[in-house]
Protein backbone atom coordinates (compact mmCIF):
# COMPACT_ATOMS: atom_id res chain seq x y z
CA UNK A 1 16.97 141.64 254.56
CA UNK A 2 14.95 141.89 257.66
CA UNK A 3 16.87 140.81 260.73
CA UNK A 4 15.37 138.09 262.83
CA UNK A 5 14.37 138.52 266.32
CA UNK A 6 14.21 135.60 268.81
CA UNK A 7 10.80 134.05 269.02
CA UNK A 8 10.60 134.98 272.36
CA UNK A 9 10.78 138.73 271.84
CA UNK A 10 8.67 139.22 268.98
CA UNK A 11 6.67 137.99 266.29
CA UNK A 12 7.05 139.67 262.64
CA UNK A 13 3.17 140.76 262.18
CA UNK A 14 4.16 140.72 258.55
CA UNK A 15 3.88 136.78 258.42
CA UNK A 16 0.39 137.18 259.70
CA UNK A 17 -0.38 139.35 257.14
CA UNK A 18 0.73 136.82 254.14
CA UNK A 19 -0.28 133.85 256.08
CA UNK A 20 2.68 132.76 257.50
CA UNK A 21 3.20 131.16 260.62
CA UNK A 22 6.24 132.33 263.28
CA UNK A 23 8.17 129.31 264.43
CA UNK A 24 11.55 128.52 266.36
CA UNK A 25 13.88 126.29 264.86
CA UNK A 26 16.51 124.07 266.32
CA UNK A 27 19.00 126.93 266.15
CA UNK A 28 16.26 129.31 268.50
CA UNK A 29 15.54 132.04 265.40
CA UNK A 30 12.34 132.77 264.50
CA UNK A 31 11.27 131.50 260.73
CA UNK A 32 8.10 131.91 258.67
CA UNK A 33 6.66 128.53 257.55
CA UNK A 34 3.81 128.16 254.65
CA UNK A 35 4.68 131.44 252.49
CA UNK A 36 7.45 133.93 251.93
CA UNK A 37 7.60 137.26 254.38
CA UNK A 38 6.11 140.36 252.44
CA UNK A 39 8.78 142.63 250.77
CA UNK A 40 10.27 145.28 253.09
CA UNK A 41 10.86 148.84 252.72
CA UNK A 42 11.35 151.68 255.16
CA UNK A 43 9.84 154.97 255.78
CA UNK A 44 9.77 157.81 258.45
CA UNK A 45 8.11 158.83 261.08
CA UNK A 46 6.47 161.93 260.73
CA UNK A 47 4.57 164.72 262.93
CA UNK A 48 0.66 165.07 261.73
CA UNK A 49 -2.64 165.53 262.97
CA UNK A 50 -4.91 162.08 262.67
CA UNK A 51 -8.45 161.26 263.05
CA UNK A 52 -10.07 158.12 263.50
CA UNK A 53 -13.57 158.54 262.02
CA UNK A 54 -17.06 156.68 261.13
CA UNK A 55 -19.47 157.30 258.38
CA UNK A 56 -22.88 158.14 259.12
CA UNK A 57 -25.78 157.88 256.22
CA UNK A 58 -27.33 161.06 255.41
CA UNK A 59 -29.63 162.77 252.30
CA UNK A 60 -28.08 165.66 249.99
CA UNK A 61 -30.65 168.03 248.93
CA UNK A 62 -31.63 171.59 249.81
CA UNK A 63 -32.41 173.16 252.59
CA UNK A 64 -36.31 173.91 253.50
CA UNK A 65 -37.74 177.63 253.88
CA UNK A 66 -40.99 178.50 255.37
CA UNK A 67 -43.97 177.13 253.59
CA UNK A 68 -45.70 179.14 251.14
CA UNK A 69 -49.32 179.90 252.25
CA UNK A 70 -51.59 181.53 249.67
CA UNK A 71 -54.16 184.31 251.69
CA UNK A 72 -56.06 185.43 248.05
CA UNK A 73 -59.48 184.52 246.65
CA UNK A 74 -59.80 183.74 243.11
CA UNK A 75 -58.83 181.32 240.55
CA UNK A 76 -54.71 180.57 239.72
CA UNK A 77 -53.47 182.08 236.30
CA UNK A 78 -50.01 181.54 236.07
CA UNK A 79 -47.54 178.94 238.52
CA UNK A 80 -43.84 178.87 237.90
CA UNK A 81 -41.53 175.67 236.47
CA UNK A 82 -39.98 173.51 239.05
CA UNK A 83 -36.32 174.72 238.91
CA UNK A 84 -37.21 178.23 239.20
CA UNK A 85 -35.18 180.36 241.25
CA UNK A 86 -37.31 183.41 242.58
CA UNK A 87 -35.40 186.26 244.09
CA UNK A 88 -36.87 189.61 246.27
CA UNK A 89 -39.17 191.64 243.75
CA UNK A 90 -40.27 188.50 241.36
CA UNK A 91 -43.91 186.96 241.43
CA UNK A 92 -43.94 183.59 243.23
CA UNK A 93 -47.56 183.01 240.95
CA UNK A 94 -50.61 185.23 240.40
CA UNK A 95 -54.36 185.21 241.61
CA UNK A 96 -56.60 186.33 238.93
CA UNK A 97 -53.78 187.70 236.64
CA UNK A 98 -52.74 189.77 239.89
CA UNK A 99 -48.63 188.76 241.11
CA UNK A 100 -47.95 187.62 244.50
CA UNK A 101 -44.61 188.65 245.32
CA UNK A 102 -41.85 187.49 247.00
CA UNK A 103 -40.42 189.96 249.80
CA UNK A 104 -37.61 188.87 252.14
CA UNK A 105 -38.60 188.76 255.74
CA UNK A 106 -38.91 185.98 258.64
CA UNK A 107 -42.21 187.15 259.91
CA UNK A 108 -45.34 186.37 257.34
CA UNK A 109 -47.33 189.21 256.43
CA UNK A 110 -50.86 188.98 258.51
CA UNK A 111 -52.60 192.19 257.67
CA UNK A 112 -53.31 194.56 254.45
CA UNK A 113 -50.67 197.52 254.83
CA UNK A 114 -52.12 201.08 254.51
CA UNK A 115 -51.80 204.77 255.99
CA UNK A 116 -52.60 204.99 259.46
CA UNK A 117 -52.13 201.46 260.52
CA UNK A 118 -50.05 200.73 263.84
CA UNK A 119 -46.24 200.62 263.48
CA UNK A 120 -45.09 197.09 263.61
CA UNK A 121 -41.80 194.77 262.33
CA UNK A 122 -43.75 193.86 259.58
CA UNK A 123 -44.24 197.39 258.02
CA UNK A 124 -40.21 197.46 259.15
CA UNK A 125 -39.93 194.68 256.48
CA UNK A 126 -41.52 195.87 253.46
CA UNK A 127 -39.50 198.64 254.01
CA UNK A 128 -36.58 197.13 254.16
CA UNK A 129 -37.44 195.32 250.79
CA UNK A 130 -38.93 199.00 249.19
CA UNK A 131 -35.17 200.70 249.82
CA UNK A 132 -33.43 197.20 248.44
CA UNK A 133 -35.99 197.43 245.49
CA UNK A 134 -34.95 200.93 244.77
CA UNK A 135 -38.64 202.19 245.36
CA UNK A 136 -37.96 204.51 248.52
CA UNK A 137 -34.76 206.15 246.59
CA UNK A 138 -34.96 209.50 248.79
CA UNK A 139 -37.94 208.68 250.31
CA UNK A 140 -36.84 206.00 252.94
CA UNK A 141 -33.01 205.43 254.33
CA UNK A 142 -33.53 202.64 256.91
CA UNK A 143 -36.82 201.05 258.00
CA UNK A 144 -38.60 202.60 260.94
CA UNK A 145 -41.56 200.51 261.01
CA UNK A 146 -44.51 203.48 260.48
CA UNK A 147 -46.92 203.44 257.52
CA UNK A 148 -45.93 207.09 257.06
CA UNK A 149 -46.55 209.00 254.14
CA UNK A 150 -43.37 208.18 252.33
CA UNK A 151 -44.05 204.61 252.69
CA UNK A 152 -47.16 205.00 251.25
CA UNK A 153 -45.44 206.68 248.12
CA UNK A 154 -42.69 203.92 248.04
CA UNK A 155 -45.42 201.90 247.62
CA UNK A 156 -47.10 203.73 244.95
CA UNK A 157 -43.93 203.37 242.94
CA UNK A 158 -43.61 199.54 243.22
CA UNK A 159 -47.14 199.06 242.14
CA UNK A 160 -46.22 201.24 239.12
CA UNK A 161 -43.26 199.02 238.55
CA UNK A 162 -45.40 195.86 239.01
CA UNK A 163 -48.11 197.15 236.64
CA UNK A 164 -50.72 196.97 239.37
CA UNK A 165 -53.26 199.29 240.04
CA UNK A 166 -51.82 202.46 242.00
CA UNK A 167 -53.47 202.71 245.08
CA UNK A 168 -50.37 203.10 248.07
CA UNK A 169 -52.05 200.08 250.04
CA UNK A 170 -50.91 196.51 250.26
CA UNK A 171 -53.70 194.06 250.62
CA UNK A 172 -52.82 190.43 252.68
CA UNK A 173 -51.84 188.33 250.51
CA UNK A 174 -50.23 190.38 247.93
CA UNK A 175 -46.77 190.16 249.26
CA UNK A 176 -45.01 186.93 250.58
CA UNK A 177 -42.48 187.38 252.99
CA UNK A 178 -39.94 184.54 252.90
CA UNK A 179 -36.11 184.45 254.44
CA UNK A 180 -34.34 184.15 251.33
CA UNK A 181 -34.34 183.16 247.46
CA UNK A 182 -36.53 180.52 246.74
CA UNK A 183 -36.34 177.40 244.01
CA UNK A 184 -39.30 176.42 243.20
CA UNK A 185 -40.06 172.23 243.42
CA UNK A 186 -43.58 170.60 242.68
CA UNK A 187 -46.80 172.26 242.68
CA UNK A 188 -49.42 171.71 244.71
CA UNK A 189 -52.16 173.39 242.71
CA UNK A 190 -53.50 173.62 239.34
CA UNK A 191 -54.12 175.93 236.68
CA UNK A 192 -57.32 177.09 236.93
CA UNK A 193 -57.94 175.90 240.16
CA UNK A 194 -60.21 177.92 242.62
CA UNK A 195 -57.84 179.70 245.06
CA UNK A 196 -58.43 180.11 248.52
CA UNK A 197 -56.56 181.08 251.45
CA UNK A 198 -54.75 178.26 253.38
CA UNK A 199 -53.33 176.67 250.08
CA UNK A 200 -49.88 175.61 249.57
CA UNK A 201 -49.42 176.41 245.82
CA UNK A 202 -46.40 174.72 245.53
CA UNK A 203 -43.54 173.40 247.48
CA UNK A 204 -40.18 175.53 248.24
CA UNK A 205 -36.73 175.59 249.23
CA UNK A 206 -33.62 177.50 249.88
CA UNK A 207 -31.18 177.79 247.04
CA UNK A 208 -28.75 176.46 249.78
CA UNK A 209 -27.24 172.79 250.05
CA UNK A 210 -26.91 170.93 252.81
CA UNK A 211 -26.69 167.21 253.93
CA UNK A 212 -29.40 166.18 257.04
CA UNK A 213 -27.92 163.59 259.24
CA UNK A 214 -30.28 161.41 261.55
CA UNK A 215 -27.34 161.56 264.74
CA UNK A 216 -28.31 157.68 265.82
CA UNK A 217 -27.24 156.80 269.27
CA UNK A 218 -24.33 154.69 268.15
CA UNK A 219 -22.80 157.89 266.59
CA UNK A 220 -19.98 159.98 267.59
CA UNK A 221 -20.65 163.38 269.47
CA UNK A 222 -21.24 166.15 266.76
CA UNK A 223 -21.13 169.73 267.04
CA UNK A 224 -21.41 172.79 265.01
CA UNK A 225 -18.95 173.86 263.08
CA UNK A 226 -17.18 169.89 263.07
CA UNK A 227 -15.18 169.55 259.96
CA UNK A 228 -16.45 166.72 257.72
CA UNK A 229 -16.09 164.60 254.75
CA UNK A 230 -18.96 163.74 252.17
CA UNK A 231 -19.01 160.81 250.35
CA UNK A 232 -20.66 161.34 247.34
CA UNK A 233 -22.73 158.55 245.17
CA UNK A 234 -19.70 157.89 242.95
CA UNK A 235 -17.59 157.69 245.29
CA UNK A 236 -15.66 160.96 245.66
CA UNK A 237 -15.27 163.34 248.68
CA UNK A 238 -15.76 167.03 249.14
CA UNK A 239 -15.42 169.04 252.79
CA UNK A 240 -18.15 170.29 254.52
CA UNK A 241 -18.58 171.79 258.12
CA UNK A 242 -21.77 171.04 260.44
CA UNK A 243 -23.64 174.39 260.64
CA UNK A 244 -26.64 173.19 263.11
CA UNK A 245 -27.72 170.12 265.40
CA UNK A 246 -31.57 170.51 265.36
CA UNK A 247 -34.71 168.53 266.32
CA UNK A 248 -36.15 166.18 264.24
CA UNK A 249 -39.14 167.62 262.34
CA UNK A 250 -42.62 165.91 262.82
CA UNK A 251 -42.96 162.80 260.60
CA UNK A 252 -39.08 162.84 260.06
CA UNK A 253 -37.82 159.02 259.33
CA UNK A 254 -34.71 157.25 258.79
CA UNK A 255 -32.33 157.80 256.23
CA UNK A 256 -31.86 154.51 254.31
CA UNK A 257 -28.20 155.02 253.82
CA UNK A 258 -28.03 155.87 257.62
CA UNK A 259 -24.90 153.26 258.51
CA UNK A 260 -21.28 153.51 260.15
CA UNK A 261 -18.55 152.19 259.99
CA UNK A 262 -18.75 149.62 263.06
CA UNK A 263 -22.32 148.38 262.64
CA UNK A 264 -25.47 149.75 260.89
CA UNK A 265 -28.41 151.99 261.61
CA UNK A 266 -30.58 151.06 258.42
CA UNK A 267 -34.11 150.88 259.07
CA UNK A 268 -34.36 152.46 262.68
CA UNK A 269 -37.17 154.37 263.19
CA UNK A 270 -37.21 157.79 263.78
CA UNK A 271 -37.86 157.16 267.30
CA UNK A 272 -34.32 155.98 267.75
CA UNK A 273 -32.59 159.89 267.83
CA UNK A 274 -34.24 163.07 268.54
CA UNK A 275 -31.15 165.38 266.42
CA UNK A 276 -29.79 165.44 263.09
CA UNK A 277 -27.29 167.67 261.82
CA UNK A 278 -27.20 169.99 259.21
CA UNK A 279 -23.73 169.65 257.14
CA UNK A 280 -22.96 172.57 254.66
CA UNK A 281 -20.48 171.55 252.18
CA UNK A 282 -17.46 174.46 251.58
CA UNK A 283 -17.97 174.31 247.85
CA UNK A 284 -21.95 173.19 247.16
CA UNK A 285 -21.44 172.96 243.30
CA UNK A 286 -19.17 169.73 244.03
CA UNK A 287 -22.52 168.31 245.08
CA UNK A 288 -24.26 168.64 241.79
CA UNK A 289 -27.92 169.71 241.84
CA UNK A 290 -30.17 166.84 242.29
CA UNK A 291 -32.06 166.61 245.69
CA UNK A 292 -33.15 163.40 248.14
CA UNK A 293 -29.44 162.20 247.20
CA UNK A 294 -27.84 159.52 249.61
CA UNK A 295 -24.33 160.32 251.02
CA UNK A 296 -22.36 159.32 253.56
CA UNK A 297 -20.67 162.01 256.03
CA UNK A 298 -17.11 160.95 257.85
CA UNK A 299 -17.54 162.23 261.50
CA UNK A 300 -14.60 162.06 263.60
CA UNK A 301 -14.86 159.80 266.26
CA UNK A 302 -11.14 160.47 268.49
CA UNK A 303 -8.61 163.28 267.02
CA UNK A 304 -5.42 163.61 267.93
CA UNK A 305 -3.05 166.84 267.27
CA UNK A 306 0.57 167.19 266.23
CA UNK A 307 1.42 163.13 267.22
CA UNK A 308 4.63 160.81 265.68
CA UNK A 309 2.81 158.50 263.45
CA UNK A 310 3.77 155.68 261.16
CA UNK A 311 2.00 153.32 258.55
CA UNK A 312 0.30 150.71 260.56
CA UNK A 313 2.52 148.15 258.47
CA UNK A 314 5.32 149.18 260.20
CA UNK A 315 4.52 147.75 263.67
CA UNK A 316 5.41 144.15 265.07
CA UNK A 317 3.33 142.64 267.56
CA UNK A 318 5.69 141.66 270.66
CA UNK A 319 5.09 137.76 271.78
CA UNK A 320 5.06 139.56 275.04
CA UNK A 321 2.57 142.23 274.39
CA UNK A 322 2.46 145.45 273.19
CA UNK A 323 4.19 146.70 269.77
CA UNK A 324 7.54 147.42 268.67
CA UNK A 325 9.34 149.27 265.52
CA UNK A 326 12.47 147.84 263.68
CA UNK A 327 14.57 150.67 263.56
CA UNK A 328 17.24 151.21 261.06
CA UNK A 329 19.78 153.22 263.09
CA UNK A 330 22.23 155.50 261.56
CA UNK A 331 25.12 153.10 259.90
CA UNK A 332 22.27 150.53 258.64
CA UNK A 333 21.99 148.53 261.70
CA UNK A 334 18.58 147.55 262.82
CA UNK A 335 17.20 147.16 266.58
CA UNK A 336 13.84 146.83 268.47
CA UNK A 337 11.79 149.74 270.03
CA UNK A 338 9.06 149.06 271.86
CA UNK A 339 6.67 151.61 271.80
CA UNK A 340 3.05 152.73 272.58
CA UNK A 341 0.23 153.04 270.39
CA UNK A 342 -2.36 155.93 269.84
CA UNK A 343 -5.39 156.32 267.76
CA UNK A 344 -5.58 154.04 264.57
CA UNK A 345 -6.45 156.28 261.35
CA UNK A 346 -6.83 154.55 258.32
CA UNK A 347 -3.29 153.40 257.02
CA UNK A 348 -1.72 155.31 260.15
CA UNK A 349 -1.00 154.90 263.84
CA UNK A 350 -0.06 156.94 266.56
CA UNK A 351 3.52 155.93 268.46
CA UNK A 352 5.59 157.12 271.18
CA UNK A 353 8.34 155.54 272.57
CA UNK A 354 11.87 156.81 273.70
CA UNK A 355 14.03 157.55 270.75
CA UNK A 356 11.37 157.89 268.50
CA UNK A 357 11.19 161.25 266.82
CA UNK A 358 10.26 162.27 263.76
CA UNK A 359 12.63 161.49 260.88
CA UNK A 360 13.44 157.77 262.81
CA UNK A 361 13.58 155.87 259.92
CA UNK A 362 11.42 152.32 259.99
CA UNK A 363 10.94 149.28 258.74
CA UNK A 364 7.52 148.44 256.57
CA UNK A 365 6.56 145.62 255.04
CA UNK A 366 5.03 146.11 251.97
């Protein structure tokens, strides 16, 4: 049984908890009118690392690429499936039965390549894409960005490989230089259609998953490479890490499951934040497959390291002030130890105090 402390010196903050009041009796010992004190139990302190932390609303998906810009003349023949991944080598779609391929590269092609053209980084590219390809076996070892004659006969054997006419020249528009794999989402042409230079066929993305989170101004600070939490839609977590803080694109909006913890952010406009942050969860097949999916992402709002900490149940609110511990000493007996409080994380709180170490063993109510 919990021993009773003179109203004075404390008040149990289990009676607040069950709705009890504290009051003195005639005898000057503190007794809970209304309802019965919660069931006690005791536990230890321990040594851990807490985090007090908000969620912020953001949208699960993947992440963009560069957008795909068609430069041939003709009529479409053949677009892919949305779902379609599309790797270095493969045909994006095809112009008048003729493939446009996808090359890896961060600068788009902007001129046919052929023999005697100026050196530049994009001849540096296709080459690096010819050796990958396994065209420029002993022809090419590294890229040196010259349109030299061994280029020209790496290129002769990709066109043989592609079934395209052999002629050791790349026209613009033949090749589509894009940073990674793609998958393929809606089109934005149609069979048949004319083609003409300055179309999107069809709208891209990375094969990569990421969560986009509007940073609001009520929001903690973030940073890359943050540890997080994402909630999922059914209601389970996975970790993630924040990989980039960048600007808002052009016509970005509000996230309608932007909220925290403390108040809400729903319905801002975009005008409210300037940032988001790019989360990239540690294992992306936790996160399914669908895209435009609304999570939530804990950020930390105060950390602390290596702390005592107890279950918040364990404190008493002091009638002076402050908080105290019932400590259960080491032949059973029980006393009062004020202490100090830290950071508040979920079902735990920091303490210090003198004597308290961890392994003190506690009072909890239940």
């Amino acid at each position: 049984m919990r021993s009773r402390w003179p109203v004075a010196v404390v008040v149990l903050a289990g009676a607040a908890i069950v709705g009890g009041v504290v009051a003195l009796t005639a005898h000057g010992e503190t007794t809970i009118a209304q309802s019965a004190a919660p069931p006690l139990s005791s536990t230890s302190v321990v040594r851990t690392d807490l985090a007090s932390t908000t969620l912020a609303g953001g949208t699960l998906g993947y992440a963009p690429t560069q957008p795909l810009v068609n430069r041939l003349v003709g009529t479409y023949t053949q677009l892919p499936s949305v779902g379609v991944t599309i790797a270095a080598g493969q045909a994006l779609y095809r112009v008048d039965d003729r493939p446009v391929v996808l090359m890896t590269g961060t600068i788009p092609a902007w001129r046919d390549f052929a023999a005697g053209m100026s050196s530049g980084s994009d001849i540096a590219e296709l080459q690096a894409n010819l050796i990958t390809l396994g065209d420029a076996r002993g022809l090419l070892t590294s890229p040196s960005g010259q349109m030299n004659a061994a280029t020209v006969e790496a290129v002769d054997r990709w066109q043989i490989s592609e079934g395209s006419p052999v002629t050791g020249m790349v026209p613009l528009g033949q090749i589509q230089f894009l940073p990674s794999t793609v998958l393929v989402g809606a089109a934005q042409v149609s069979l048949g259609q004319s083609a003409s230079p300055g179309d999107n066929p069809m709208l891209l993305t990375t094969t990569a998953r990421t969560v986009v989170v509007p940073l609001t101004p009520n929001l903690p600070t973030v940073t890359p490479s943050d540890d997080v939490s994402i909630v999922l839609p059914d209601g389970t977590t996975t970790p993630g890490k924040v990989t980039a803080i960048e600007p808002v694109p052009p016509g970005g909006t509000a996230s309608s499951s932007t909220s925290s913890s403390n108040s809400s952010n729903s319905g801002q406009s975009s005008s409210s934040w300037a940032t988001e942050a790019i989360v990239t969860p540690d294992d992306p097949s936790a996160t399914g497959s669908n895209s435009q999916v609304a999570v939530q992402v804990s950020l930390t709002v105060v950390a602390a390291h290596d702390v005592l900490a107890v279950p918040v149940s364990a404190l008493l609110a002091l009638a002076g002030g402050g908080y105290g511990l019932e400590v259960v000493g080491p032949h059973g007996t029980h006393y009062l130890m004020g202490i100090t409080t830290g950071i508040f994380a979920g079902s735990m709180v920091q303490v210090a105090g003198h004597g308290i170490v961890a392994g003190t063993i506690v009072v909890v109510a239940q």
